[in-house]
N, C-alpha and C. Protein backbone atom coordinates (compact mmCIF):
# COMPACT_ATOMS: atom_id res chain seq x y z
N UNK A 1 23.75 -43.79 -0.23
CA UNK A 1 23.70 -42.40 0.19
C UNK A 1 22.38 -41.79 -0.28
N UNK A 2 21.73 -40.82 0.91
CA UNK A 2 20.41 -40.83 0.29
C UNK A 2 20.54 -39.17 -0.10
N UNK A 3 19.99 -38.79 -1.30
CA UNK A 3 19.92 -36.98 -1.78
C UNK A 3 19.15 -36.49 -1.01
N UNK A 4 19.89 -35.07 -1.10
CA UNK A 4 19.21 -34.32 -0.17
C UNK A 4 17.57 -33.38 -1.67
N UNK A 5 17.20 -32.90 -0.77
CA UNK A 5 16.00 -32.57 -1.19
C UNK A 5 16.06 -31.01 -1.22
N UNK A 6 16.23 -30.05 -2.16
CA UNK A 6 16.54 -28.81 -2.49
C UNK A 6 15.02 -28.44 -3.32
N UNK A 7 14.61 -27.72 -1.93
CA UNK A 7 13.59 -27.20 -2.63
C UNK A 7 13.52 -25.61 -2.97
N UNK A 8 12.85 -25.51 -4.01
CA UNK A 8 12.83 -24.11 -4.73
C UNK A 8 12.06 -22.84 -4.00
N UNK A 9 12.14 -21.78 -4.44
CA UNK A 9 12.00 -20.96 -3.85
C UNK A 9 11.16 -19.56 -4.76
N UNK A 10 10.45 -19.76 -5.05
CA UNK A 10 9.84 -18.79 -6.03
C UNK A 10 10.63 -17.24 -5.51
N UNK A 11 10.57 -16.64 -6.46
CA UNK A 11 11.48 -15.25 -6.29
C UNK A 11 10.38 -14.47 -6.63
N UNK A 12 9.74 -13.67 -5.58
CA UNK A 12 8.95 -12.34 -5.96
C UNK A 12 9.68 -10.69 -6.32
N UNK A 13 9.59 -10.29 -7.11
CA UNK A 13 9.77 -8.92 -7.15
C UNK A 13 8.83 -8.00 -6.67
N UNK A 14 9.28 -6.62 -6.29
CA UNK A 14 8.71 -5.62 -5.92
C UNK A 14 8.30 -4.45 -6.89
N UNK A 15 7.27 -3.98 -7.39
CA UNK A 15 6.93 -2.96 -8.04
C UNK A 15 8.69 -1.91 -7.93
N UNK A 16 9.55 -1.09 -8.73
CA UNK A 16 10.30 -0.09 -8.21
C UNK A 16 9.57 0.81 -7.85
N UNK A 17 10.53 2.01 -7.09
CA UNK A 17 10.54 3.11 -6.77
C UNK A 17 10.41 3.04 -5.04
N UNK A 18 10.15 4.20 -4.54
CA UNK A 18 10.67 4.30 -3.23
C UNK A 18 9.74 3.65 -2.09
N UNK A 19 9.73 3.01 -1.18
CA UNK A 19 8.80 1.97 -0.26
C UNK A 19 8.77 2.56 1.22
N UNK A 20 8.06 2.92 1.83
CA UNK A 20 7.61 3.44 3.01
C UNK A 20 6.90 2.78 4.17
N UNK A 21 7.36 3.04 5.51
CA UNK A 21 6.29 2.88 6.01
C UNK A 21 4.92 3.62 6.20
N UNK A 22 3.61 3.24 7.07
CA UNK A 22 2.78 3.75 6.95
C UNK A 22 2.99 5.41 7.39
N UNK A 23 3.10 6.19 8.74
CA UNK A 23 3.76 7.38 8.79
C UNK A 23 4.39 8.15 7.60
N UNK A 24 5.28 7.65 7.28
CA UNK A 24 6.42 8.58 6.61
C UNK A 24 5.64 8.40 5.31
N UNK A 25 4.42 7.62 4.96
CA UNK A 25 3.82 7.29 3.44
C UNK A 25 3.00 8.27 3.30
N UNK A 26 2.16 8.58 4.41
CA UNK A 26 1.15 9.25 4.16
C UNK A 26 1.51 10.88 4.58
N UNK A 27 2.90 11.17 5.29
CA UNK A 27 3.49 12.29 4.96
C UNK A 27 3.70 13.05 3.39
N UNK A 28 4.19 11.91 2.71
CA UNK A 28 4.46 11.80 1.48
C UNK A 28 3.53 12.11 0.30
N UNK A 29 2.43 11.63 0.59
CA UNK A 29 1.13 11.47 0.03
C UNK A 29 0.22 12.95 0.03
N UNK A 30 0.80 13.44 1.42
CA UNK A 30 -0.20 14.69 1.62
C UNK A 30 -1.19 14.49 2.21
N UNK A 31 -1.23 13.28 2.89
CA UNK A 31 -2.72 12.71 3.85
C UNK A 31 -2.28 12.41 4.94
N UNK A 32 -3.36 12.06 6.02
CA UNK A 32 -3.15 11.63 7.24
C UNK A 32 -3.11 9.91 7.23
N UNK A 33 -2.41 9.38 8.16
CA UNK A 33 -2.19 7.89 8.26
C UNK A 33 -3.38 7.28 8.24
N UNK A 34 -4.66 8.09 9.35
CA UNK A 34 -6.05 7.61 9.07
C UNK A 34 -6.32 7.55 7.74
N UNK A 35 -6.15 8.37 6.90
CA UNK A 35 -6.87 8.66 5.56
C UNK A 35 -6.49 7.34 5.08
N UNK A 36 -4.58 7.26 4.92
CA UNK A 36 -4.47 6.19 4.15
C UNK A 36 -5.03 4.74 4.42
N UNK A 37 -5.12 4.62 5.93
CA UNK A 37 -5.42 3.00 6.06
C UNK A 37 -7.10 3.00 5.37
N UNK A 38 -7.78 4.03 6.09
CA UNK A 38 -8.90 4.28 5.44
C UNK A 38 -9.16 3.73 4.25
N UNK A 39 -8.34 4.16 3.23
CA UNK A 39 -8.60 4.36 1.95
C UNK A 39 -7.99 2.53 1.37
N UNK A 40 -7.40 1.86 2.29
CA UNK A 40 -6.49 1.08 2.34
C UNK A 40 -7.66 -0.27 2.35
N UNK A 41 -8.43 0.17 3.55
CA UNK A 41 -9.84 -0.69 3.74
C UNK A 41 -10.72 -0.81 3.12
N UNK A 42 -10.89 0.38 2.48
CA UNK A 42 -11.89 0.68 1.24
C UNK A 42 -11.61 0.06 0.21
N UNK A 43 -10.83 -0.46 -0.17
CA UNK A 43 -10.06 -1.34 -1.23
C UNK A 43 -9.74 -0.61 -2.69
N UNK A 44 -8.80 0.49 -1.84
CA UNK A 44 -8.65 1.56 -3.10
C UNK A 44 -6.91 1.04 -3.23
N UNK A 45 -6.48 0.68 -2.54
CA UNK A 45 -5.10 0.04 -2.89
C UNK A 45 -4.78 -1.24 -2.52
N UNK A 46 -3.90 -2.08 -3.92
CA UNK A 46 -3.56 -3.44 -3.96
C UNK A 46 -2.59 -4.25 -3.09
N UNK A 47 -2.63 -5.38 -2.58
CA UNK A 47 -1.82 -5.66 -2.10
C UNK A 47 -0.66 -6.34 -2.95
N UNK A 48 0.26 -6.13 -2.56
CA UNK A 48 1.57 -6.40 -3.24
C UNK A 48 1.93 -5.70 -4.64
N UNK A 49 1.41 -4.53 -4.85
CA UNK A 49 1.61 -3.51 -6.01
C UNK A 49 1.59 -1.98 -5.19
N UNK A 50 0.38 -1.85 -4.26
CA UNK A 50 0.42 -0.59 -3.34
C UNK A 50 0.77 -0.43 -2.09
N UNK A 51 0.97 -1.16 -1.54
CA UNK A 51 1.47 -1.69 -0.21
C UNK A 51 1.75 -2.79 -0.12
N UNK A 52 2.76 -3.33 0.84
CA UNK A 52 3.50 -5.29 1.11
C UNK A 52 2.87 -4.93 2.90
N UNK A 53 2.39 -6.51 3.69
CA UNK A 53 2.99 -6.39 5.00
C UNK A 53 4.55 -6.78 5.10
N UNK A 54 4.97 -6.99 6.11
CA UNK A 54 5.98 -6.92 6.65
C UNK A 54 5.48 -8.25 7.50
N UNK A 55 4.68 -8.52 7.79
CA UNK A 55 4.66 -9.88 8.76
C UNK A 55 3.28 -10.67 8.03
N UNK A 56 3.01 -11.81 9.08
CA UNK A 56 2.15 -12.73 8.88
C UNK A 56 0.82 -12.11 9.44
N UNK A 57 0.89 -11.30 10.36
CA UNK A 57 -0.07 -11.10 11.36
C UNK A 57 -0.95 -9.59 10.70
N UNK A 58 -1.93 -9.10 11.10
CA UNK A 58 -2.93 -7.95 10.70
C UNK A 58 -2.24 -6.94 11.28
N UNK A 59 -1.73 -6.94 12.04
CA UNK A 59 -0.93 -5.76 12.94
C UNK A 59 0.50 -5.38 12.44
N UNK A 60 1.03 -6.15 11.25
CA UNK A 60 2.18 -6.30 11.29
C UNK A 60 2.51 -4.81 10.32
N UNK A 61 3.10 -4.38 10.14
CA UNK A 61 4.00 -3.03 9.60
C UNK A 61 3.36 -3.20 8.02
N UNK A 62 3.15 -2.20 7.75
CA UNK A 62 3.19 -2.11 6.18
C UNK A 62 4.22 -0.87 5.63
N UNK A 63 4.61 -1.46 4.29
CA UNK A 63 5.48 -0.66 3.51
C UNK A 63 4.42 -0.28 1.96
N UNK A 64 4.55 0.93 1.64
CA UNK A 64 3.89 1.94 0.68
C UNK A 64 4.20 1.96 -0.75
N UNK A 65 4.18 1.63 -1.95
CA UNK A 65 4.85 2.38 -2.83
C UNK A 65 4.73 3.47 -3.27
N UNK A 66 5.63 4.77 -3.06
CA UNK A 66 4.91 5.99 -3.57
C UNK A 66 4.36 6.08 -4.73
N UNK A 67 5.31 5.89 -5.98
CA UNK A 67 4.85 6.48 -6.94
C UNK A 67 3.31 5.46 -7.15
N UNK A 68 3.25 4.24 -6.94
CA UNK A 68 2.13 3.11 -7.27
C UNK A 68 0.99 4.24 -6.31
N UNK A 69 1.36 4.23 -5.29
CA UNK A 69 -0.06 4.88 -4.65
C UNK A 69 -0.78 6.48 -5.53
N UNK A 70 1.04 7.21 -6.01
CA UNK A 70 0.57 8.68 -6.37
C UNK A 70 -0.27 8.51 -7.55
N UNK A 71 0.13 7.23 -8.33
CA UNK A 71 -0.64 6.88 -9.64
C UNK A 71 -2.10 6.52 -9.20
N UNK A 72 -2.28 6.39 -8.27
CA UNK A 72 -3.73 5.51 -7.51
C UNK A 72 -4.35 6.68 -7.59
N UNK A 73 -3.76 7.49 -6.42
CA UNK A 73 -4.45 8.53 -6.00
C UNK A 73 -4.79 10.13 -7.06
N UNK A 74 -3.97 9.45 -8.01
CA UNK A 74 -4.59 10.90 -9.55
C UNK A 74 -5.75 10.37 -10.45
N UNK A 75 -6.38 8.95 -9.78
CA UNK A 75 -7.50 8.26 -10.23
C UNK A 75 -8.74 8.62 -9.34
N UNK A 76 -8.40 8.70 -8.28
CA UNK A 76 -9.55 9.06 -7.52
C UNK A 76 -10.79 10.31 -7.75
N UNK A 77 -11.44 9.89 -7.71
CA UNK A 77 -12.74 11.16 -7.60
C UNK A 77 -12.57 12.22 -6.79
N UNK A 78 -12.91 13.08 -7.25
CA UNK A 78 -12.83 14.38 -6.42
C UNK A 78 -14.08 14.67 -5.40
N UNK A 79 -14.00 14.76 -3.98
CA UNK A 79 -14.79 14.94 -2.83
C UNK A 79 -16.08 15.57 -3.80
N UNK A 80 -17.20 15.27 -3.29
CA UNK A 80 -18.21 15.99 -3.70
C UNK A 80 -18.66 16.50 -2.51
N UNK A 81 -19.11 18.19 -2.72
CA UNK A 81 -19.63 18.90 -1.68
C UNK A 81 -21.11 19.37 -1.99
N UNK A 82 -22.22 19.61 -0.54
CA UNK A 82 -23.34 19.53 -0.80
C UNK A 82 -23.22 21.05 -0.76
N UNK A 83 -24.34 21.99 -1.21
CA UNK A 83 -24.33 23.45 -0.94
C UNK A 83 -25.92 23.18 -0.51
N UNK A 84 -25.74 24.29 1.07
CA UNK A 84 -26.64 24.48 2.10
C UNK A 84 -27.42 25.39 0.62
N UNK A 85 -28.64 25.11 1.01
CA UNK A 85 -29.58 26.37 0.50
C UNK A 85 -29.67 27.70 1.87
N UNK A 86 -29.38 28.68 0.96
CA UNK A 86 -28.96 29.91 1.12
C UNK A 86 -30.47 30.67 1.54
C-alpha cells in the first residue's frame, strides 16, 4: 500500500482590525480612491500589513487595513505650499 503524501500548508495571519475594499477604504480614510492607489504606488503602503490582493492578477480587488493605514497616514508629511510673491 503506497502513503499518501499530505502536504503542509503554511498558515498566514492577517494584521487585526477592520479590512476594506478599495472604495469604502478610502471613504474611511478621508481621501479619494485616486489618492489612495496613488499613495499605494508611491510605496507609502505595505503589502500584506496595509493592504492584501484578493487575486493573482494586478487588477484583482484589494482589501485595506484601517487602523494599519490610519497609523501610516499620521506619519506622513504635511503638503508643502509655495506662497506667490505678493
Amino acid at each position: 500500500m503506497q502513503k499518501k503524501k499530505i502536504l503542509s500548508r503554511e498558515r498566514y495571519s492577517l494584521p487585526d482590525g477592520a479590512w476594506l475594499k478599495t472604495p469604502q477604504a478610502a471613504e474611511a480614510l478621508n481621501i479619494s480612491r485616486v489618492t489612495l492607489l496613488n499613495q499605494k504606488k508611491e510605496g507609502k503602503f505595505l503589502s500584506g500589513y496595509h493592504f492584501i490582493r484578493l487575486g493573482d492578477k494586478e487588477t484583482s480587488p484589494l482589501l485595506w487595513n484601517i487602523p494599519n493605514c490610519r497609523e501610516r497616514q499620521a506619519q506622513f508629511e504635511p503638503p508643502q505650499f509655495i506662497q506667490e510673491p505678493s
